[in-house]
Each structure stands twice: as structure tokens, then as C-alpha cells.
Protein backbone atom coordinates (compact mmCIF):
# COMPACT_ATOMS: atom_id res chain seq x y z
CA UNK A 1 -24.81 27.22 -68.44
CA UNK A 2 -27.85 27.65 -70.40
CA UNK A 3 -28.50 31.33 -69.30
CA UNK A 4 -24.96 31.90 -70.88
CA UNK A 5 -24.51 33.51 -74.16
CA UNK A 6 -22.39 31.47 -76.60
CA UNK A 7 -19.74 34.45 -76.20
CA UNK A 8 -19.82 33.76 -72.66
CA UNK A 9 -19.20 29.87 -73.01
CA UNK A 10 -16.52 30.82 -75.33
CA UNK A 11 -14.70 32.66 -72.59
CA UNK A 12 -14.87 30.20 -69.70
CA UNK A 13 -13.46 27.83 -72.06
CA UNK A 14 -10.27 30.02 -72.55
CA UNK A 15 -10.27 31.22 -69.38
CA UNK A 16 -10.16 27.04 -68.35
CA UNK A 17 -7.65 26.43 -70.83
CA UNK A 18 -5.12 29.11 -69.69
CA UNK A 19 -3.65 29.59 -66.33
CA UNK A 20 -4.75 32.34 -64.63
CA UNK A 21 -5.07 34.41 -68.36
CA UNK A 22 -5.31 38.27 -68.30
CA UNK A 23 -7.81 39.81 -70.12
CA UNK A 24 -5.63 40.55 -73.17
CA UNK A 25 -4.64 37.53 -73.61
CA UNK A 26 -8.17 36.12 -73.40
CA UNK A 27 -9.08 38.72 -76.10
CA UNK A 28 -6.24 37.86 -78.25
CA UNK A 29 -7.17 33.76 -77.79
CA UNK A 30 -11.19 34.78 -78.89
CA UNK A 31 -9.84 37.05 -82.13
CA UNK A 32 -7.55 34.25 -83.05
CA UNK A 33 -10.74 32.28 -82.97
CA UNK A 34 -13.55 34.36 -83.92
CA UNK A 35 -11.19 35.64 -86.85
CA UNK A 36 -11.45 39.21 -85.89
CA UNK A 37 -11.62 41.92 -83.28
CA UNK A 38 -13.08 41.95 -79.74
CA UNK A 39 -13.77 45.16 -78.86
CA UNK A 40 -13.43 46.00 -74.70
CA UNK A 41 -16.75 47.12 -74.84
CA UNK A 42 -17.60 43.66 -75.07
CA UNK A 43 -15.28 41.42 -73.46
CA UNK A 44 -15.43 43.36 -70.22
CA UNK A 45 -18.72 43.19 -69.49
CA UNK A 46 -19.12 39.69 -70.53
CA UNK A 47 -16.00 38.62 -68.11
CA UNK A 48 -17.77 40.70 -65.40
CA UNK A 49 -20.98 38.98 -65.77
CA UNK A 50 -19.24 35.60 -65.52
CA UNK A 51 -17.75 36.87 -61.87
CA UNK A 52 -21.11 37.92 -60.75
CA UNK A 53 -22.53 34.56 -61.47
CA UNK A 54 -19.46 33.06 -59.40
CA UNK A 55 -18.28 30.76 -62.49
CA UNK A 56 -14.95 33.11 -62.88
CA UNK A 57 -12.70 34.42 -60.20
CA UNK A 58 -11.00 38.05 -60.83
CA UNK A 59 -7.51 39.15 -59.17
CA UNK A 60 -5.32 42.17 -59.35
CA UNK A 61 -1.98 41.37 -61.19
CA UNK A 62 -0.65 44.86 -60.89
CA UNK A 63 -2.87 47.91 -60.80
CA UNK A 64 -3.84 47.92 -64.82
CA UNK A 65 -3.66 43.76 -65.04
CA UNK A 66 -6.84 41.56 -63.83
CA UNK A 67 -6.05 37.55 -63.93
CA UNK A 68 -9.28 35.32 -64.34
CA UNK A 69 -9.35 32.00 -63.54
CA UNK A 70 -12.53 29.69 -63.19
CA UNK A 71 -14.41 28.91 -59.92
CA UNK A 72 -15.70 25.30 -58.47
CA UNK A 73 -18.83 26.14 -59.62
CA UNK A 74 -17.40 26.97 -63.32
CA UNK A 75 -15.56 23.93 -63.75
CA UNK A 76 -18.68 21.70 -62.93
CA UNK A 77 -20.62 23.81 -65.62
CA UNK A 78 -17.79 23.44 -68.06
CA UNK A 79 -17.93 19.93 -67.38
CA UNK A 80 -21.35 19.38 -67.21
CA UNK A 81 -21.55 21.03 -70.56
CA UNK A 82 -18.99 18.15 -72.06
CA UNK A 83 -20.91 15.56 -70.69
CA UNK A 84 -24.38 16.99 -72.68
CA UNK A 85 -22.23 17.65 -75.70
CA UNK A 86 -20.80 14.60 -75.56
CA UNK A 87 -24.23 12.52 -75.83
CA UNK A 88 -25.08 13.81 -79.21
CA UNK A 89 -21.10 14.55 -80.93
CA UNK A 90 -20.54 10.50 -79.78
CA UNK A 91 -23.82 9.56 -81.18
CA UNK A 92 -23.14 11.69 -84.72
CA UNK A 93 -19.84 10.29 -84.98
CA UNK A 94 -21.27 6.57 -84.34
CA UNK A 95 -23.88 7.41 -86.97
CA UNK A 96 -21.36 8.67 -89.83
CA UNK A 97 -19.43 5.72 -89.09
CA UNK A 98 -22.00 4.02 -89.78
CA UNK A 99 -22.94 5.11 -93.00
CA UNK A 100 -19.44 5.48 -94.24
CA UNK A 101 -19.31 1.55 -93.65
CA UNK A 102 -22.37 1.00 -95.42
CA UNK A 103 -21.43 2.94 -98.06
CA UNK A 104 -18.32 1.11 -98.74
């Protein structure tokens, strides 16, 4: 994942947190969190990059609806990614722990 943007992270997560989400309703998931609006001019291309590197699957729902849905290979970089994450939010969360103890 690290030739991803952070955009591009952003969307496999929803994509892996959805079942089989169109790409509205992966736009409307990213301007709920971003707090404001994704233009098609960028969510398109970014989806379509994540297909050519073979982390997201694209299907025909009807002939104006795509459905995405994550690959093999982009559920072992989304969980890869946890697992690297996860070494340094554990460790920060030990370490305020920590402190807050002290403190006390």
C-alpha cells in the first residue's frame, strides 16, 4: 500500500466496509468523512487506479451502476496495513497510559 495515496487508502477502506458499494455511495461515505464534496473527477480515476492494481474488483449493476468490492490481494494490503498501524497506535496508547498513571 505504500504507492497508494491516502485518498486511495481511504477508499479501499469503504469499499471493505460496504458490500459490494456503488460508486455513489462510496462518494457519499468519503463526503460524510472528508466533510465536503468529492468531485467525479476524482473519485473515478482513483477507483480505476485501484482496479488496475488488482486491489478492487469492478462489476456492472445495471448499465449506469458499477459495484466495487475488494480483491484477495486488497484485503491482505488492508490487513497488512492494520497490522503496521497497529505497532505504533498500541504502543502510543501503552505510553499515554502510562503517563496518565504517573501523573495521578
Amino acid at each position: 500500500m505504500y504507492d497508494l495515496t491516502g485518498f486511495q487508502r481511504d477508499l479501499l477502506y469503504v469499499i471493505a466496509g460496504e458490500d459490494d458499494p456503488h460508486g455513489l455511495a462510496i462518494k457519499e461515505e468519503l463526503e460524510e468523512y472528508y466533510e465536503t464534496e468529492i468531485h467525479h473527477g476524482r473519485l473515478y480515476p482513483n477507483l480505476d487506479t485501484l482496479v488496475d492494481k488488482g486491489l478492487v474488483d469492478k462489476g456492472e449493476l445495471d448499465r449506469r451502476t458499477n459495484y466495487y468490492a475488494l480483491t484477495q490481494r486488497g484485503e491482505r494490503e488492508i490487513e497488512a496495513r492494520r497490522e503496521w498501524e497497529e505497532q505504533y497506535v498500541d504502543e502510543e496508547a501503552e505510553l499515554q497510559v502510562g503517563q496518565v498513571a504517573e501523573a495521578e
